[in-house]
Protein backbone atom coordinates (compact mmCIF):
# COMPACT_ATOMS: atom_id res chain seq x y z
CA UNK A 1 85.86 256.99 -51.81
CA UNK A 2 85.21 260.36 -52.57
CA UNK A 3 81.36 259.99 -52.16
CA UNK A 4 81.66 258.84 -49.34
CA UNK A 5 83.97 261.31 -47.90
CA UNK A 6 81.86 264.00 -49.31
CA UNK A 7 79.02 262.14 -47.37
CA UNK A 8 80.84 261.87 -43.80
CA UNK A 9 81.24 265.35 -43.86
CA UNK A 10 76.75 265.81 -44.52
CA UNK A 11 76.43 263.86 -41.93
CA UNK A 12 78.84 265.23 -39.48
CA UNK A 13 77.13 268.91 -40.19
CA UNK A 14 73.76 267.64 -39.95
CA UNK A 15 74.71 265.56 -36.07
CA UNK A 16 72.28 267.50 -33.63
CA UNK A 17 75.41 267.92 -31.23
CA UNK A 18 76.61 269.74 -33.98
CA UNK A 19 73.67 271.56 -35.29
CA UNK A 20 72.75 272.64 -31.59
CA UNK A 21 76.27 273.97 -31.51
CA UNK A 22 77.45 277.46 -31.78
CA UNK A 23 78.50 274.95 -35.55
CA UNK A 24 74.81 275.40 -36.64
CA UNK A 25 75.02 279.13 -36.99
CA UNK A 26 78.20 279.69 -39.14
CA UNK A 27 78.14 278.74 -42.70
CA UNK A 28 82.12 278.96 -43.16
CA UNK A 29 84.11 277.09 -40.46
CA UNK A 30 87.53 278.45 -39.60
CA UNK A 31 89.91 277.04 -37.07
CA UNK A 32 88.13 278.32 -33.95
CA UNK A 33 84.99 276.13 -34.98
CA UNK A 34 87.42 273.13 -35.81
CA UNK A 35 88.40 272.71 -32.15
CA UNK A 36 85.14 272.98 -31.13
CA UNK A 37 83.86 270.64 -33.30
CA UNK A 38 87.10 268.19 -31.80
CA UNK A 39 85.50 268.95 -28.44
CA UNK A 40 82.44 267.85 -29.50
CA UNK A 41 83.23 264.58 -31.12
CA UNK A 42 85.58 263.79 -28.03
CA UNK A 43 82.55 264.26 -25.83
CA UNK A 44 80.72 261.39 -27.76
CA UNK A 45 83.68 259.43 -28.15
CA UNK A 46 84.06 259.18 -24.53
CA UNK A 47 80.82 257.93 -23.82
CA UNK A 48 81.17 255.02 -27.13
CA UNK A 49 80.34 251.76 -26.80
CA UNK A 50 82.56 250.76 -29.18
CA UNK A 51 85.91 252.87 -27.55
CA UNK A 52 84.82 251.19 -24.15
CA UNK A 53 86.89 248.00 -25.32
CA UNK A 54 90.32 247.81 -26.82
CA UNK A 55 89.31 249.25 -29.73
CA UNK A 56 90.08 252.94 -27.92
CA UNK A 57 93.59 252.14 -26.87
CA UNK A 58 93.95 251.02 -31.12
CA UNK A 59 92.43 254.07 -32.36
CA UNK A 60 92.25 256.47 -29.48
CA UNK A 61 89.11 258.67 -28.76
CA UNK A 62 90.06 261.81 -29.42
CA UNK A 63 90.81 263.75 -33.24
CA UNK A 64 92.62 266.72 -33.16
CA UNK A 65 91.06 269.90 -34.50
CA UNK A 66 94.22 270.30 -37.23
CA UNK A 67 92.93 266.72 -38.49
CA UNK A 68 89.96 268.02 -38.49
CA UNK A 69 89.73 270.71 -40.24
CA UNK A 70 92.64 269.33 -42.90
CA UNK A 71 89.81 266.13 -43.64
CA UNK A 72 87.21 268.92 -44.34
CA UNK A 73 88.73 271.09 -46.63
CA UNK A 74 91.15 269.04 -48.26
CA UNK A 75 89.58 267.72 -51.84
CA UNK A 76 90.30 264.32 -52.12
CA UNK A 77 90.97 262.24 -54.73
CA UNK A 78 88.67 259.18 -55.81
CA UNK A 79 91.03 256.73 -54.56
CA UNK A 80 91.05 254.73 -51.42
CA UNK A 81 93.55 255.86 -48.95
CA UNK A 82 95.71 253.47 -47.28
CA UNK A 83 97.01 255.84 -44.44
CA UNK A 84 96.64 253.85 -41.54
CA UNK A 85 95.92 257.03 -39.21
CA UNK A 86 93.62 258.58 -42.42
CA UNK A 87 91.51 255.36 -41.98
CA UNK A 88 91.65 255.66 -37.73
CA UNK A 89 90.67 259.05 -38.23
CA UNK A 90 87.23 258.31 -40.46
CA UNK A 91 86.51 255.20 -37.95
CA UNK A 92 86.13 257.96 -35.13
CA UNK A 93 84.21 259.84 -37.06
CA UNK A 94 82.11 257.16 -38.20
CA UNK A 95 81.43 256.15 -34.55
CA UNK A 96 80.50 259.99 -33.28
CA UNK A 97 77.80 259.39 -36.68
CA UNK A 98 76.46 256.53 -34.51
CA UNK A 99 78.16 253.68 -36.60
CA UNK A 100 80.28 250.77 -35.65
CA UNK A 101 83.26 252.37 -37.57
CA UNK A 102 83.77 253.12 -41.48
CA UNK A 103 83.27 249.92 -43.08
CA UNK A 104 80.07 250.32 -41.15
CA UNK A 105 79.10 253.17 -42.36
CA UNK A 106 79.87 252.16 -45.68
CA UNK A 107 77.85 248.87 -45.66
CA UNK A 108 74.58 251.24 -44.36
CA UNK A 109 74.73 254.04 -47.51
CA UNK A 110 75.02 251.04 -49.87
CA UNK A 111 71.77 249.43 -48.26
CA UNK A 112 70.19 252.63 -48.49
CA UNK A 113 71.06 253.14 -51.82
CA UNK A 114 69.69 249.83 -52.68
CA UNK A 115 66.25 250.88 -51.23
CA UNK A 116 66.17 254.18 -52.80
CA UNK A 117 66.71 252.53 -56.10
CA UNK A 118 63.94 250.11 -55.34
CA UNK A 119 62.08 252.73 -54.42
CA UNK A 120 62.19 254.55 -57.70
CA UNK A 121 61.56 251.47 -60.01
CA UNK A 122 58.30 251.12 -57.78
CA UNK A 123 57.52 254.69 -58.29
CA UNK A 124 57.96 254.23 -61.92
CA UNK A 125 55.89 251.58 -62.58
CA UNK A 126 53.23 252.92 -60.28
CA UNK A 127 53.11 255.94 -62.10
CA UNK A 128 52.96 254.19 -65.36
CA UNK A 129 50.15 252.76 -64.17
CA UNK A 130 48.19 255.33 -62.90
CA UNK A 131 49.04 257.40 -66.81
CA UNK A 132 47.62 254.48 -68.67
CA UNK A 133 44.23 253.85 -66.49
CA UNK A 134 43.65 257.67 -67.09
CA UNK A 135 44.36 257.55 -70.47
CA UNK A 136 42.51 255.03 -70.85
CA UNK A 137 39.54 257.38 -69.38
CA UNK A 138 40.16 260.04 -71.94
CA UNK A 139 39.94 257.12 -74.69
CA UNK A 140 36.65 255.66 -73.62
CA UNK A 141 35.34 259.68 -73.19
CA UNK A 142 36.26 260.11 -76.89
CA UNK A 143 33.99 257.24 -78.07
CA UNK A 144 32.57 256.87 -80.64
CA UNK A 145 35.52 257.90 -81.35
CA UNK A 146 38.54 256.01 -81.94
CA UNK A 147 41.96 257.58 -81.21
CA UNK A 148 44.34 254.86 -79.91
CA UNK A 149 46.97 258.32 -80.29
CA UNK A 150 46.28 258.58 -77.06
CA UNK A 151 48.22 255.67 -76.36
CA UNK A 152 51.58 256.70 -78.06
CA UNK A 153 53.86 257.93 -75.58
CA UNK A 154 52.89 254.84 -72.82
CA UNK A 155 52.52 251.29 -75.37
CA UNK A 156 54.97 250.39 -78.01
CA UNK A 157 53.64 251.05 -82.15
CA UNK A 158 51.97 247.66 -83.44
CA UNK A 159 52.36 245.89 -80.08
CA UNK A 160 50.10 243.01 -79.31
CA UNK A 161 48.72 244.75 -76.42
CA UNK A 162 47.73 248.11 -78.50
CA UNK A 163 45.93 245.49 -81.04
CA UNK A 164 43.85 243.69 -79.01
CA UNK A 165 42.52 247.34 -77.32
CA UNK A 166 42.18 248.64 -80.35
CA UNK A 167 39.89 245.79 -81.74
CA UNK A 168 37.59 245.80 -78.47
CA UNK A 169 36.96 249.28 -79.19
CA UNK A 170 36.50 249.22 -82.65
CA UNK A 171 33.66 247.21 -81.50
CA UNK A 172 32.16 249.28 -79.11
CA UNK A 173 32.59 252.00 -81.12
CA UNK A 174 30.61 250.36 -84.12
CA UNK A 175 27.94 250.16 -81.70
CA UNK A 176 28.02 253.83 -80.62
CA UNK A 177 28.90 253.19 -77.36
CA UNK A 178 29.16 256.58 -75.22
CA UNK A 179 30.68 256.65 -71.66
CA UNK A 180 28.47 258.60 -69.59
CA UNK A 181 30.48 260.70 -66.99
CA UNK A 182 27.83 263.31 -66.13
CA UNK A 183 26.07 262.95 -62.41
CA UNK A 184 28.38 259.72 -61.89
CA UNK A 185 29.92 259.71 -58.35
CA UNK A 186 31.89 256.60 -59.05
CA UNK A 187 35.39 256.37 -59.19
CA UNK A 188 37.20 255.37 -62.24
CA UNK A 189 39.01 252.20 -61.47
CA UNK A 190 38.82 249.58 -64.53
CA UNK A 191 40.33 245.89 -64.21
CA UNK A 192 37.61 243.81 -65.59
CA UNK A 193 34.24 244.48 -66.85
CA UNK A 194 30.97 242.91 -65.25
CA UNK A 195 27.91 242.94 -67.54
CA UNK A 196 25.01 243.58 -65.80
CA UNK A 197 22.15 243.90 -67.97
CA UNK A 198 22.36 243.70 -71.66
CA UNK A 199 19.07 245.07 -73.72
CA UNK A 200 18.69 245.94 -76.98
CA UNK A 201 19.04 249.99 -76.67
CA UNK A 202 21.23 250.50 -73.66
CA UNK A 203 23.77 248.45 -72.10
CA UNK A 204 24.64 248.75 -68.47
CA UNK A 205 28.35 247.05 -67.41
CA UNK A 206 30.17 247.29 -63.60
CA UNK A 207 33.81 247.75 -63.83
CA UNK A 208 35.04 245.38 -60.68
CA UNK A 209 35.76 247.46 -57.84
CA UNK A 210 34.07 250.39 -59.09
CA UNK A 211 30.23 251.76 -59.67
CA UNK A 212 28.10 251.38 -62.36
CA UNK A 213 28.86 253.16 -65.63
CA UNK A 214 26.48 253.30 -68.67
CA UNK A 215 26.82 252.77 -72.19
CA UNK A 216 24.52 253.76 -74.21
């Protein structure tokens, strides 16, 4: 629970009522700011949907600048608290955030922690992507030339995937086959390969999606 206390208190510091406070100026808060920050929460609280019910009569509307300030500075321990006023007291909050109440709150970090995660594996593998397509530009610049060291830090030693690039190129090379790259306006973007023409001293091939390259 500690995260997420640490968390309630971000988000109560970053609340615009807050921020557009006399709050957003001071960078230490002593127990002046703490009952204006209770006036400001009560403020909220009174105009809740959720404290409209008989949920406000259960957990009142109101948090006392002592609590207040005792819930910030206090450094809690990762445990979960089972103070029943402790728990009222983070359900207030929760709603002044904009939340139903804690278990709320709770329920929308761990989505959003989900999706950042997701986020990240996509990033990874997109990036992994775009390293091999331009390392695989570097290796076809390089031919005749045949340095599959190029590859070491993004395919696995002796995979099946490293083999079967290294014997198409071995080919190519053996042909001395040069990737022209000067006065070429097209965009390097190599998923399959296209011949277009195939005579006996140059050899032109369309990468699909992409222009024309020439190998000589």
């Amino acid at each position: 629970m500690k995260t997420i206390y640490n968390s309630i208190r971000e988000e109560v510091v970053k609340h615009s009522k807050v921020r557009n406070s006399v709050l957003g100026n001071v960078s230490e808060w002593k127990r002046s700011h703490y009952i204006i920050l209770s006036e400001i929460i009560k403020d909220e609280l009174s105009e809740a949907e959720e404290l409209k019910g008989g949920k406000k009569f259960e957990i009142g509307n109101t948090i006392s600048h002592v609590t207040l300030q005792r819930f910030f500075e206090n450094d809690y321990q990762d445990k979960t608290h089972s103070d029943l006023r402790f728990l009222k007291t983070l359900d207030k909050i929760c709603i002044f955030l904009g939340y139903k109440d804690l278990n709320d709150y709770i329920l929308s970090v761990r989505h959003k922690k989900k999706e950042s995660d997701g986020t990240d594996e996509l990033s990874f593998m997109t990036r992994l992507v775009y390293d091999y397509c331009a390392k695989a530009f570097e290796f076809c610049k390089e031919f005749p030339n045949h340095n599959t060291e190029l590859f070491k830090d993004l395919v696995f030693d002796d995979s099946p995937f490293l083999e079967r690039i290294s014997q198409f190129s071995k080919e190519l090379c053996e042909k001395d086959f040069q990737l022209v790259t000067k006065n070429n306006r097209s965009n390097y973007e190599v998923f399959d390969i296209h011949v277009v023409t195939d005579e006996p001293e140059k050899k032109y091939w369309r990468p699909r999606n992409s222009g024309i390259y020439y190998l000589k």
